[in-house]
PDB file of N, CA and C in Angstrom:
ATOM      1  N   UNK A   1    -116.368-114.265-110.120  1.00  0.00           N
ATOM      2  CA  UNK A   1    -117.426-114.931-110.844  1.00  0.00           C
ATOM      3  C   UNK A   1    -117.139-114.834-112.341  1.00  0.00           C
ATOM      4  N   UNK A   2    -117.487-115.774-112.856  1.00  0.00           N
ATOM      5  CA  UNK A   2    -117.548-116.293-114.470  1.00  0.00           C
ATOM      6  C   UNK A   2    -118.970-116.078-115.044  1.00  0.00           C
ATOM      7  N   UNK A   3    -119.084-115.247-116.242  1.00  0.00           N
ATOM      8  CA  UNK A   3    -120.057-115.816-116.812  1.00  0.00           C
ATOM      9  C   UNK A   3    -119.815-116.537-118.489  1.00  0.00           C
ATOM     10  N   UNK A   4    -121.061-117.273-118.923  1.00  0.00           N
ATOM     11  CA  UNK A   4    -120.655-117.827-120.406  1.00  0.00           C
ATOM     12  C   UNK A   4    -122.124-117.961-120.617  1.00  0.00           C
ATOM     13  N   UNK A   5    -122.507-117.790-121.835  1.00  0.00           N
ATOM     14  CA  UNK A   5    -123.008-117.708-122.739  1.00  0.00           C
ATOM     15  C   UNK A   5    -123.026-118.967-123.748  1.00  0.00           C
ATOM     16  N   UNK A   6    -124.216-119.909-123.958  1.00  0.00           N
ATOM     17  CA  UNK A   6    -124.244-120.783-125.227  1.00  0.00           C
ATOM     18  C   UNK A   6    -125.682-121.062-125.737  1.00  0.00           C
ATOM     19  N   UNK A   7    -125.490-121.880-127.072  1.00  0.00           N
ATOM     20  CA  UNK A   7    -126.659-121.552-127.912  1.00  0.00           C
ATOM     21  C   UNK A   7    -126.962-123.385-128.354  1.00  0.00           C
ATOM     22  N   UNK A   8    -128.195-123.264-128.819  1.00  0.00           N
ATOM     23  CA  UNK A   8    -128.806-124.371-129.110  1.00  0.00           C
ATOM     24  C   UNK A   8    -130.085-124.627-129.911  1.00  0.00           C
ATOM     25  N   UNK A   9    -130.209-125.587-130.845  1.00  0.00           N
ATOM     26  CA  UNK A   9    -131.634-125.207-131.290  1.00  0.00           C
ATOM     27  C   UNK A   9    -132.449-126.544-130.902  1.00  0.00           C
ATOM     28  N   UNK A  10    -133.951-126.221-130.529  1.00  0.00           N
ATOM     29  CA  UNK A  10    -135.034-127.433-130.222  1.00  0.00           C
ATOM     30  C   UNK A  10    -135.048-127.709-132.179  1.00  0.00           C
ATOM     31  N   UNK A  11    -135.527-128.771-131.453  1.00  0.00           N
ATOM     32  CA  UNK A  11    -136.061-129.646-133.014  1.00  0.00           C
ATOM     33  C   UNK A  11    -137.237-128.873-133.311  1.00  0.00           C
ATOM     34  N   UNK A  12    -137.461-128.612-134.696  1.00  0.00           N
ATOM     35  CA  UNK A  12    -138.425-127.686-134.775  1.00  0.00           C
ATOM     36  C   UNK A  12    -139.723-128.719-135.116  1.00  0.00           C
ATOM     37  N   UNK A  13    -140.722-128.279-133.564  1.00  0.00           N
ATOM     38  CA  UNK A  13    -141.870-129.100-133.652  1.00  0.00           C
ATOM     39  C   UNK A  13    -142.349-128.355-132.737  1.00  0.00           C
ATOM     40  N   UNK A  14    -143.509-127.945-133.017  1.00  0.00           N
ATOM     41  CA  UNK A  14    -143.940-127.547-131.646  1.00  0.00           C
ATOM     42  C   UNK A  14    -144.226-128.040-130.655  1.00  0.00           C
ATOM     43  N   UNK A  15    -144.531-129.234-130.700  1.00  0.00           N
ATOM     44  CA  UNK A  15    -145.138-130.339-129.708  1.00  0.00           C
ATOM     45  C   UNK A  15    -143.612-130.599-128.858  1.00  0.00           C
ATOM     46  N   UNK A  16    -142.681-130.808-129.369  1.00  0.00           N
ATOM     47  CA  UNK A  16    -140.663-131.210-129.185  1.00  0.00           C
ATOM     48  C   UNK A  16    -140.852-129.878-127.796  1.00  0.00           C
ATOM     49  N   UNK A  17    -141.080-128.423-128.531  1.00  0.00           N
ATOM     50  CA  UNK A  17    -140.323-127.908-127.804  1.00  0.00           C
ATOM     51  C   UNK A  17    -141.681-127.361-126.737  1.00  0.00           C
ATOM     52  N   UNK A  18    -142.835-127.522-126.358  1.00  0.00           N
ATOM     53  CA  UNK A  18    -143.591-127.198-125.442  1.00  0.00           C
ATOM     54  C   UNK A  18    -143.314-128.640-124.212  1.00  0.00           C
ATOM     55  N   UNK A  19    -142.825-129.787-124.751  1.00  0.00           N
ATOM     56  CA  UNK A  19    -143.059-130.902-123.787  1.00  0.00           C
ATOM     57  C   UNK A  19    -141.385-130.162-123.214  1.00  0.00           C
ATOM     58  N   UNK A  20    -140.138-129.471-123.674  1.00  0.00           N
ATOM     59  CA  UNK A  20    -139.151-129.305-123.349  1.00  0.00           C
ATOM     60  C   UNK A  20    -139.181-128.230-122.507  1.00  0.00           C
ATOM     61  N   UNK A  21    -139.825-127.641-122.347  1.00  0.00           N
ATOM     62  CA  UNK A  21    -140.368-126.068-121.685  1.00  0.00           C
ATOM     63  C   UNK A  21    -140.906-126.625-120.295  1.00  0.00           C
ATOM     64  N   UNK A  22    -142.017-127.945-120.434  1.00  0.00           N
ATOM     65  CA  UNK A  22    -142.829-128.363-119.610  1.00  0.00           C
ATOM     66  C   UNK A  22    -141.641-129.104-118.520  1.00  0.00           C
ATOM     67  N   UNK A  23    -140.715-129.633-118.991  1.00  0.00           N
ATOM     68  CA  UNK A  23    -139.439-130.298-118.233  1.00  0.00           C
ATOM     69  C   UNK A  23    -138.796-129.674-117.523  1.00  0.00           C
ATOM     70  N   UNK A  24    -138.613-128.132-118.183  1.00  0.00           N
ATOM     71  CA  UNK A  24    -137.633-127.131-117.444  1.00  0.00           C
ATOM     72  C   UNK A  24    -138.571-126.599-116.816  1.00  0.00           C
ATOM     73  N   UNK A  25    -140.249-126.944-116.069  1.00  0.00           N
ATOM     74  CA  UNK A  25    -140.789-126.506-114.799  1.00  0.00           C
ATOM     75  C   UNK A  25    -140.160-127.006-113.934  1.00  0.00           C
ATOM     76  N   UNK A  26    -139.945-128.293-113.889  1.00  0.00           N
ATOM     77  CA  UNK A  26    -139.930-129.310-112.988  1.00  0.00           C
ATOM     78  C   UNK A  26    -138.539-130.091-113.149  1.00  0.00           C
ATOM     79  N   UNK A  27    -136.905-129.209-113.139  1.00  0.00           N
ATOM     80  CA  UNK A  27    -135.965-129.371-113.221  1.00  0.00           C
ATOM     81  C   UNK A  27    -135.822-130.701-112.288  1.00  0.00           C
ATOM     82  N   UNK A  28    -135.103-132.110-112.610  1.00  0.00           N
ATOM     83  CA  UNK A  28    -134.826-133.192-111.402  1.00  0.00           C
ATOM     84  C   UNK A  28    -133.921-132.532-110.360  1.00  0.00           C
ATOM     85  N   UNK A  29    -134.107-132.387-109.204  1.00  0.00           N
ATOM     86  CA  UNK A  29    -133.413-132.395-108.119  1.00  0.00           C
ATOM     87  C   UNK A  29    -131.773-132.395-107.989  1.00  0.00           C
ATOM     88  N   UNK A  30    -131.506-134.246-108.583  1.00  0.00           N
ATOM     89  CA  UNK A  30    -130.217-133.981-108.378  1.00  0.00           C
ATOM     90  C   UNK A  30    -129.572-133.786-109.674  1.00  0.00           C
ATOM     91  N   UNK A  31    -130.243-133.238-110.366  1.00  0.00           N
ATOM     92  CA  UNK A  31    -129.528-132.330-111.724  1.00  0.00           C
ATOM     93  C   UNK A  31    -129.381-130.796-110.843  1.00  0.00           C
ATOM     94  N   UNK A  32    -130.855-130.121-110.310  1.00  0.00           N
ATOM     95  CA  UNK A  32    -130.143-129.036-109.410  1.00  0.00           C
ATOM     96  C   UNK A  32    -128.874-128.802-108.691  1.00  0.00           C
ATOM     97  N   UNK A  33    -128.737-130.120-107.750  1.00  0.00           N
ATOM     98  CA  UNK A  33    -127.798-130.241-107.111  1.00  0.00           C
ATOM     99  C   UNK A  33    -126.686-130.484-107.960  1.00  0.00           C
ATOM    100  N   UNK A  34    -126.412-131.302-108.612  1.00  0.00           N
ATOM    101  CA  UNK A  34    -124.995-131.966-109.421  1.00  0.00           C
ATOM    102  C   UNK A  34    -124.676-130.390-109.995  1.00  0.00           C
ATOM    103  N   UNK A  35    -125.606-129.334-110.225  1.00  0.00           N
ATOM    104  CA  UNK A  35    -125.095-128.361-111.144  1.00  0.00           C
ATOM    105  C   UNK A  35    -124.242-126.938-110.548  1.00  0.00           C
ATOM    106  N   UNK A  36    -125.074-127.051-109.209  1.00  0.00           N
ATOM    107  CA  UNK A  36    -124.492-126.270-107.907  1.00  0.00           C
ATOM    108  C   UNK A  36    -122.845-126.754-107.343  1.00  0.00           C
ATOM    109  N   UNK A  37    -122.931-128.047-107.501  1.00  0.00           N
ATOM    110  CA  UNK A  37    -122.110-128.856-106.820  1.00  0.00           C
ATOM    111  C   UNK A  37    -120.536-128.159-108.111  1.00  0.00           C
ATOM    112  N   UNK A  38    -120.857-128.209-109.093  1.00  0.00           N
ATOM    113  CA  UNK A  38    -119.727-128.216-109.763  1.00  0.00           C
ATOM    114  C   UNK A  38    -119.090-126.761-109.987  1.00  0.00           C
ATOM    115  N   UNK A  39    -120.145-125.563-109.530  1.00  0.00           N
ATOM    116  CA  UNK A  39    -119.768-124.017-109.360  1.00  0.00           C
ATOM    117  C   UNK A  39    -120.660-123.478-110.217  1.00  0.00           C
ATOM    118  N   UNK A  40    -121.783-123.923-110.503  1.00  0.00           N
ATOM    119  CA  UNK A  40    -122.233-123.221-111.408  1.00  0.00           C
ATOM    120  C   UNK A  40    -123.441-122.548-110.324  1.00  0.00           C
ATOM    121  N   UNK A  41    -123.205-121.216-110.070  1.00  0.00           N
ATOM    122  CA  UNK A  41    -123.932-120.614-109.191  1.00  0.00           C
ATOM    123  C   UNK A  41    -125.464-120.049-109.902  1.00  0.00           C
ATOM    124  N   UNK A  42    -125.653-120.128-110.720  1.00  0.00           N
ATOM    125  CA  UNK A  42    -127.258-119.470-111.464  1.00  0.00           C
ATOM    126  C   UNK A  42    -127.021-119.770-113.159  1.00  0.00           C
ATOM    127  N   UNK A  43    -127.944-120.305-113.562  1.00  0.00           N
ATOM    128  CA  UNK A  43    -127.735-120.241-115.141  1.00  0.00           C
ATOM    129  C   UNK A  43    -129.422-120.398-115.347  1.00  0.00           C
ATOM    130  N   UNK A  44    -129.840-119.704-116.721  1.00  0.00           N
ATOM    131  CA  UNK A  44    -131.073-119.461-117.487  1.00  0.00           C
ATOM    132  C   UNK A  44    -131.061-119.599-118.749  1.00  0.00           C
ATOM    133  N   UNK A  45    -132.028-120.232-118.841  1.00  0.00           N
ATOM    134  CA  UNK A  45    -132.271-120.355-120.518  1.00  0.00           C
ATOM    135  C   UNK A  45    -133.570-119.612-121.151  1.00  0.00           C
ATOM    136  N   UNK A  46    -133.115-119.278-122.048  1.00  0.00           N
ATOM    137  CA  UNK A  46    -134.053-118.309-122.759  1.00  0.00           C
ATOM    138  C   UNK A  46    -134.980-118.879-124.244  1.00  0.00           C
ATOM    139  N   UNK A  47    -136.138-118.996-124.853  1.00  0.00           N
ATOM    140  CA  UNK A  47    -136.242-119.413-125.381  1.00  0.00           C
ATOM    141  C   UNK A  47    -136.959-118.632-126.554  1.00  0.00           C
ATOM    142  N   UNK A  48    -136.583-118.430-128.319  1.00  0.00           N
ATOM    143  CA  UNK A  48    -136.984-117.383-129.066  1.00  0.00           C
ATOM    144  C   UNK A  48    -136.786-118.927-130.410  1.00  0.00           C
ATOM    145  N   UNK A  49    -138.521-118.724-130.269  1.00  0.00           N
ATOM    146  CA  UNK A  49    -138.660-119.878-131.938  1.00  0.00           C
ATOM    147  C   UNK A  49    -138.190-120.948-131.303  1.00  0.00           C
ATOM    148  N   UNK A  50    -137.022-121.131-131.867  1.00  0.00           N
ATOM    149  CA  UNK A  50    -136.767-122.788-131.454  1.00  0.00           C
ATOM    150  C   UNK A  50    -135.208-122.720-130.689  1.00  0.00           C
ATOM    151  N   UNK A  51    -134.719-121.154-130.983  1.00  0.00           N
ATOM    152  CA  UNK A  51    -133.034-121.058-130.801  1.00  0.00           C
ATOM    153  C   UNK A  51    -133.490-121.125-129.365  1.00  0.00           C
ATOM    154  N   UNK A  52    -132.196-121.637-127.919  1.00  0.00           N
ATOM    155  CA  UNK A  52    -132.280-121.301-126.451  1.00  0.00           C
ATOM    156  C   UNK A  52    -130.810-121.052-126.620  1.00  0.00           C
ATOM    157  N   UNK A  53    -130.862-119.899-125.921  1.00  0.00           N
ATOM    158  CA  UNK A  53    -129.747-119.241-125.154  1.00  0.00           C
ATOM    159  C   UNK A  53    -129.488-119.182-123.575  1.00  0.00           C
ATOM    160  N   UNK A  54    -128.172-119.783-123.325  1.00  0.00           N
ATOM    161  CA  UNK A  54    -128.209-120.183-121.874  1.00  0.00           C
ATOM    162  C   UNK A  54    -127.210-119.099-121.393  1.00  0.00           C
ATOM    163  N   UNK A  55    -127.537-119.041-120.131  1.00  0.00           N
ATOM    164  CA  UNK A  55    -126.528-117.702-119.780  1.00  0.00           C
ATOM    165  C   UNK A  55    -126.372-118.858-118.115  1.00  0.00           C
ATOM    166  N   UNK A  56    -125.072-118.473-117.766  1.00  0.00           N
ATOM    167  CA  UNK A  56    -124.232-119.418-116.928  1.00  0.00           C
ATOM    168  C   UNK A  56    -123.711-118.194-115.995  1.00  0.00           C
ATOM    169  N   UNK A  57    -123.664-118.389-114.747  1.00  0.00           N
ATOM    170  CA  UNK A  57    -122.370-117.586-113.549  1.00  0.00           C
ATOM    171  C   UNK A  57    -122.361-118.753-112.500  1.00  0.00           C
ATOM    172  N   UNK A  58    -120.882-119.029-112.952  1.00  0.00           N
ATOM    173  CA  UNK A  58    -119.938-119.870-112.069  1.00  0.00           C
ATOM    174  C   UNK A  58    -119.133-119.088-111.244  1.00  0.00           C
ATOM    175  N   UNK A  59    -118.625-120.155-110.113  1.00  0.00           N
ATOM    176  CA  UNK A  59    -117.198-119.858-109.736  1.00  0.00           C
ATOM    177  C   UNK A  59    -116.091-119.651-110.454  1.00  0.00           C
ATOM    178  N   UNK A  60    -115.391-118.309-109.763  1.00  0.00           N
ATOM    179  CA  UNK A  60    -113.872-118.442-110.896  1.00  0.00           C
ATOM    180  C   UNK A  60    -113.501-119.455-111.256  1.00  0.00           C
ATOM    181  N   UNK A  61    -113.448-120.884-110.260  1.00  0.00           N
ATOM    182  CA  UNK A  61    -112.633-121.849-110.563  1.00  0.00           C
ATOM    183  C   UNK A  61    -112.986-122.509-111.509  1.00  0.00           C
ATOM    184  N   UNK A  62    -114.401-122.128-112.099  1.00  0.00           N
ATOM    185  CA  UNK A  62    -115.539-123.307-113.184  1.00  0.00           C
ATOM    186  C   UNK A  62    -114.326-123.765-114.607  1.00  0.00           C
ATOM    187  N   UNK A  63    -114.114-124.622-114.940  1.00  0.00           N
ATOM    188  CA  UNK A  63    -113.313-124.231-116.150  1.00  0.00           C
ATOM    189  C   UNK A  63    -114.356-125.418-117.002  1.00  0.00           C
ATOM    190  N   UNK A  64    -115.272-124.902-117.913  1.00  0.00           N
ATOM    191  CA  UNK A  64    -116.530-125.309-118.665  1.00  0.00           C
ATOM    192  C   UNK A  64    -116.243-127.018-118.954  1.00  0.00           C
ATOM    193  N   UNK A  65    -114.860-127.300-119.902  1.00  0.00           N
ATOM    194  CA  UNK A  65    -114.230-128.589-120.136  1.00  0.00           C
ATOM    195  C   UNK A  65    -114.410-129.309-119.552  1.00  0.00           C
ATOM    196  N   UNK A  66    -113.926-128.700-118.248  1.00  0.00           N
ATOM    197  CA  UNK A  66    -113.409-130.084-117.099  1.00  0.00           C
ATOM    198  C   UNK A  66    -114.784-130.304-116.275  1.00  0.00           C
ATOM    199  N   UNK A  67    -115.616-129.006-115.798  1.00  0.00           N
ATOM    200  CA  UNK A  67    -116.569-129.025-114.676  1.00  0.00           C
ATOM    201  C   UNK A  67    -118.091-129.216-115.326  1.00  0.00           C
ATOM    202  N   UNK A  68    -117.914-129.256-116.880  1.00  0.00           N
ATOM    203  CA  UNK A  68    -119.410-129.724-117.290  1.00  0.00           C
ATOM    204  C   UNK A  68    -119.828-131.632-117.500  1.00  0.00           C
ATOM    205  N   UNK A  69    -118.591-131.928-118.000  1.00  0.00           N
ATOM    206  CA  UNK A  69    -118.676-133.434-117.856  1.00  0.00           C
ATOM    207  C   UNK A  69    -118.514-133.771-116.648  1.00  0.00           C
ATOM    208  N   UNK A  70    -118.068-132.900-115.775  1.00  0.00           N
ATOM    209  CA  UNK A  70    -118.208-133.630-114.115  1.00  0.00           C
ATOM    210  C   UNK A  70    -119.332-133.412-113.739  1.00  0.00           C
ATOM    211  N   UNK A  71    -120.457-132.664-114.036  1.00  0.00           N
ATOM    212  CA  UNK A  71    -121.868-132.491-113.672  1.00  0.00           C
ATOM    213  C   UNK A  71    -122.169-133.785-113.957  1.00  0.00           C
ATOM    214  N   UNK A  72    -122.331-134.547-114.962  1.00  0.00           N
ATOM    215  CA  UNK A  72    -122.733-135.767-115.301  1.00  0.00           C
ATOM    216  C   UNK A  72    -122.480-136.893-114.976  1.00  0.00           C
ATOM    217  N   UNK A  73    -121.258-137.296-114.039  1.00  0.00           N
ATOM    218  CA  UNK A  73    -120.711-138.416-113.030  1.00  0.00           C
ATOM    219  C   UNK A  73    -121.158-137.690-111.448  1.00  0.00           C
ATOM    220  N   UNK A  74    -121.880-136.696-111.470  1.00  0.00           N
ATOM    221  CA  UNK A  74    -122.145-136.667-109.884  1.00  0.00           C
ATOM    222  C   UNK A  74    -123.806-137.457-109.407  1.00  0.00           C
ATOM    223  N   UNK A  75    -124.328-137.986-110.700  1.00  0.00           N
ATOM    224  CA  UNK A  75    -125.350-138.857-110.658  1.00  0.00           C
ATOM    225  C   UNK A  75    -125.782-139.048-111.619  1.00  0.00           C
ATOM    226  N   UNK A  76    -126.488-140.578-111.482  1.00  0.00           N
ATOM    227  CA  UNK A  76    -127.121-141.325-113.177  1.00  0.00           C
ATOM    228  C   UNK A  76    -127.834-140.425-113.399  1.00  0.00           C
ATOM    229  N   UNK A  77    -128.875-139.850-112.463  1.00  0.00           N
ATOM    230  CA  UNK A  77    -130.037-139.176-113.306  1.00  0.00           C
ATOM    231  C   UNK A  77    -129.684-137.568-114.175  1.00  0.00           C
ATOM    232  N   UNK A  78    -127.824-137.509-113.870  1.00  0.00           N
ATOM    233  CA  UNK A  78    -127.459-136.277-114.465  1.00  0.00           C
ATOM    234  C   UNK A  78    -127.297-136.802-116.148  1.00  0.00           C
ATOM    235  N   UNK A  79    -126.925-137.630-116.428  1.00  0.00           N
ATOM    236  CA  UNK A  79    -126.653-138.519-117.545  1.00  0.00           C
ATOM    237  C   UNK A  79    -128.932-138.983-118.196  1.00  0.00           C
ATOM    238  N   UNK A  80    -128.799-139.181-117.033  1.00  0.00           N
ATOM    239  CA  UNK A  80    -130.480-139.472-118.005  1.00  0.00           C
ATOM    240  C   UNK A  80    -131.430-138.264-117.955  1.00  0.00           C
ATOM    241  N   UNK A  81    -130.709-136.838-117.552  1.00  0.00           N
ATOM    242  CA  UNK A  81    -131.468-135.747-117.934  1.00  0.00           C
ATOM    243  C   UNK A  81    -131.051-135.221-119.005  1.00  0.00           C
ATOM    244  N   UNK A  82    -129.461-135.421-119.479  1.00  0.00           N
ATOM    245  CA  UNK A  82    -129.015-134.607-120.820  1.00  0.00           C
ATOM    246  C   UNK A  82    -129.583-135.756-122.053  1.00  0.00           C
ATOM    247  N   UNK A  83    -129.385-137.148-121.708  1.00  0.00           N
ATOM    248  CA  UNK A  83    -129.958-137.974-122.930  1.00  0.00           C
ATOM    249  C   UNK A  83    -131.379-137.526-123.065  1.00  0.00           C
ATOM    250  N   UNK A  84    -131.986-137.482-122.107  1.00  0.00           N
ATOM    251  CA  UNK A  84    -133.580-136.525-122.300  1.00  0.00           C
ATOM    252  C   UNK A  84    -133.681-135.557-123.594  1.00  0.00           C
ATOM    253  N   UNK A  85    -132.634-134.728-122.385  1.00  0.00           N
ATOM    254  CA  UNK A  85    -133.194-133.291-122.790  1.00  0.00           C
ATOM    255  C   UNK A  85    -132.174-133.318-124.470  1.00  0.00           C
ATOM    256  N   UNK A  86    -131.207-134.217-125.036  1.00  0.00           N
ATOM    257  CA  UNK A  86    -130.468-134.562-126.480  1.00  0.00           C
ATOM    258  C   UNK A  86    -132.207-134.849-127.318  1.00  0.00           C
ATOM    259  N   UNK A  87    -132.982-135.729-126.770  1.00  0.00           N
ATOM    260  CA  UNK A  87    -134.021-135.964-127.570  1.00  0.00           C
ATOM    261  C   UNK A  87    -134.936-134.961-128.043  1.00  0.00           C
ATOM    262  N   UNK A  88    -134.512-133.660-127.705  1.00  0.00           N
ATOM    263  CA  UNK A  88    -135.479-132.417-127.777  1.00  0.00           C
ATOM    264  C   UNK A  88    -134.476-131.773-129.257  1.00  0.00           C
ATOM    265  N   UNK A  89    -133.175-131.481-128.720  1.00  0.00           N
ATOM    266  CA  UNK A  89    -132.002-130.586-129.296  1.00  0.00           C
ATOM    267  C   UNK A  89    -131.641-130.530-130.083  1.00  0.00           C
ATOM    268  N   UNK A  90    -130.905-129.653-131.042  1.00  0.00           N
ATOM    269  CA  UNK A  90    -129.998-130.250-132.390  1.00  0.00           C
ATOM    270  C   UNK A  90    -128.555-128.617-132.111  1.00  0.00           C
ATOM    271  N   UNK A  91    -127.843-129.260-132.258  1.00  0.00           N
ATOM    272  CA  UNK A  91    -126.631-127.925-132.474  1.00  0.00           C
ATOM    273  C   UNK A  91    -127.258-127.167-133.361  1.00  0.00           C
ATOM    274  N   UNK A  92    -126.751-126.086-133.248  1.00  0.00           N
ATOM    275  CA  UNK A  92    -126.785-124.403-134.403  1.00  0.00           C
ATOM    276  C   UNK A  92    -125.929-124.994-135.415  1.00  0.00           C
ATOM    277  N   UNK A  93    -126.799-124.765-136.754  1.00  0.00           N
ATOM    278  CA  UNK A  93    -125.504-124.805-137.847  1.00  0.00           C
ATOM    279  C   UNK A  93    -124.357-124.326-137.590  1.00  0.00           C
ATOM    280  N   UNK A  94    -123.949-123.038-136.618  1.00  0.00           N
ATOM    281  CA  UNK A  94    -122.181-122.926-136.579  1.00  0.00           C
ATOM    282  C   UNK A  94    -121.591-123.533-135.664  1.00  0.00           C
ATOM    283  N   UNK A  95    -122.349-124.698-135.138  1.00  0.00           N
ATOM    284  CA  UNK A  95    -121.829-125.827-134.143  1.00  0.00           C
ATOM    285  C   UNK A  95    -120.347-126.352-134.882  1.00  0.00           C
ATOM    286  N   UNK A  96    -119.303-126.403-134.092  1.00  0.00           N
ATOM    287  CA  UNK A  96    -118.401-127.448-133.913  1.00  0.00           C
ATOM    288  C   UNK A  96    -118.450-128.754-134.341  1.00  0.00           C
ATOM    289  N   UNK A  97    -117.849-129.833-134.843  1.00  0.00           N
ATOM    290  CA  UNK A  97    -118.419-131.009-134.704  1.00  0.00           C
ATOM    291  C   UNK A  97    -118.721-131.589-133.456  1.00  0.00           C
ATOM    292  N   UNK A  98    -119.535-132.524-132.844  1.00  0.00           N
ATOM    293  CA  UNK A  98    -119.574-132.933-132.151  1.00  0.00           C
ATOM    294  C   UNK A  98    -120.177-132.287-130.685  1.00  0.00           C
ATOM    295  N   UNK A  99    -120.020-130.399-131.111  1.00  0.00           N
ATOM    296  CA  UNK A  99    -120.495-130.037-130.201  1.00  0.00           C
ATOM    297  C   UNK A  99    -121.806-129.623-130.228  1.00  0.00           C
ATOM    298  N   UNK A 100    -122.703-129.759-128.569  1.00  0.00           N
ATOM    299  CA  UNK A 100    -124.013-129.860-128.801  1.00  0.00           C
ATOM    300  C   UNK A 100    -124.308-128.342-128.232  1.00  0.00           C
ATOM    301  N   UNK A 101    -123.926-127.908-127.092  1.00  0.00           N
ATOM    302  CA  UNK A 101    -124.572-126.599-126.646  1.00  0.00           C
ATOM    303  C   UNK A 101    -123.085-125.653-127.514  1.00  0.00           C
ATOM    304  N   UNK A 102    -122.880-124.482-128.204  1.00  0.00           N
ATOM    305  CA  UNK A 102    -122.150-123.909-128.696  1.00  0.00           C
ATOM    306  C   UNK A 102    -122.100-122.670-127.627  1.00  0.00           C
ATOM    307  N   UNK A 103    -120.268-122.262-127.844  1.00  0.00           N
ATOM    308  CA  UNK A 103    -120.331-121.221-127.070  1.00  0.00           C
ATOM    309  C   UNK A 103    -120.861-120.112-127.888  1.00  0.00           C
ATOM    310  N   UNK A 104    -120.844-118.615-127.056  1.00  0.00           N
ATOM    311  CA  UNK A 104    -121.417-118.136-127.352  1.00  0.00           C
ATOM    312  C   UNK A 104    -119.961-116.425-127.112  1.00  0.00           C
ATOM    313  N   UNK A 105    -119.416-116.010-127.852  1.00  0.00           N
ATOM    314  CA  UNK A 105    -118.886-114.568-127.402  1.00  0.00           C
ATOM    315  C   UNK A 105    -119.510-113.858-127.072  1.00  0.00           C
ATOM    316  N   UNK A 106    -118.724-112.867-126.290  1.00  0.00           N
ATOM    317  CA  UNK A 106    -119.320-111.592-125.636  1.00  0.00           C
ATOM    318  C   UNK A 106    -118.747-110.623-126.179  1.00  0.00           C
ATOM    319  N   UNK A 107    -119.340-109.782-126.841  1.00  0.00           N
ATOM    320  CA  UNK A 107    -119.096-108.657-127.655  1.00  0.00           C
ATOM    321  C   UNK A 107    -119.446-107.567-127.010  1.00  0.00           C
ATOM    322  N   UNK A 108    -120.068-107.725-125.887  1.00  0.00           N
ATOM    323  CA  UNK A 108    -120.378-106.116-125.441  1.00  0.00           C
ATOM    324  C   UNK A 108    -120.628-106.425-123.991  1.00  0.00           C
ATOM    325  N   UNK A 109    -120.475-105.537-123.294  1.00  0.00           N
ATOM    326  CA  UNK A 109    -120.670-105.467-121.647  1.00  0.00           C
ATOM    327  C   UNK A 109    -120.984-103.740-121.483  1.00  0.00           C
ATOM    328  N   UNK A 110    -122.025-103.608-120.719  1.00  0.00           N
ATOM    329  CA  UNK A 110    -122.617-102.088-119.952  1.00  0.00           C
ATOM    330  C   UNK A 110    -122.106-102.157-118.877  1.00  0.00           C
TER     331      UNK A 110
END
């Protein structure tokens, strides 16, 4: 098993990030599925102010590159849950260009 770690910030509104909270009750189905399907065995998001921190455990085989854009061709509604859930989001200032969820290092393990 794999785990990874990434970061993200809601648009700071409160109204943005309670309707985004209210979404992640009621995850779509075949976003569940498309996310299982690609090895991603459990992932959580955490939410402090506006930053979310996602914590991920995949299959060894997960390799993030290749198996996160394949979440999104295993159905339209995987593609019309991230354009959704983009309308909530903004990268962390130490975002990458272009990148939207940032990884995250692991500096410590118990």
């Amino acid at each position: 098993m794999k785990v990874y770690a990434q970061t993200l910030n809601l648009k700071d509104d409160p109204v943005i990030i309670e309707k985004y909270k209210d979404y992640h009750q009621n995850v779509w189905p075949e976003v569940l599925a498309a996310l299982k399907f690609v090895g991603i065995l459990d992932m959580k998001i955490f939410l402090h102010g506006r930053r979310l921190f996602m914590y991920m455990e995949t299959e060894d085989e997960f390799i993030p590159e290749v198996d996160l854009p394949r979440y999104l061709e295993q159905d339209p509604r995987c593609q019309e849950w991230e354009d959704l859930m983009g309308e909530f989001q903004e990268p962390v200032p130490a975002a990458k260009p272009g990148e939207k969820w940032s990884m995250m290092e692991q500096v410590f393990k118990l």
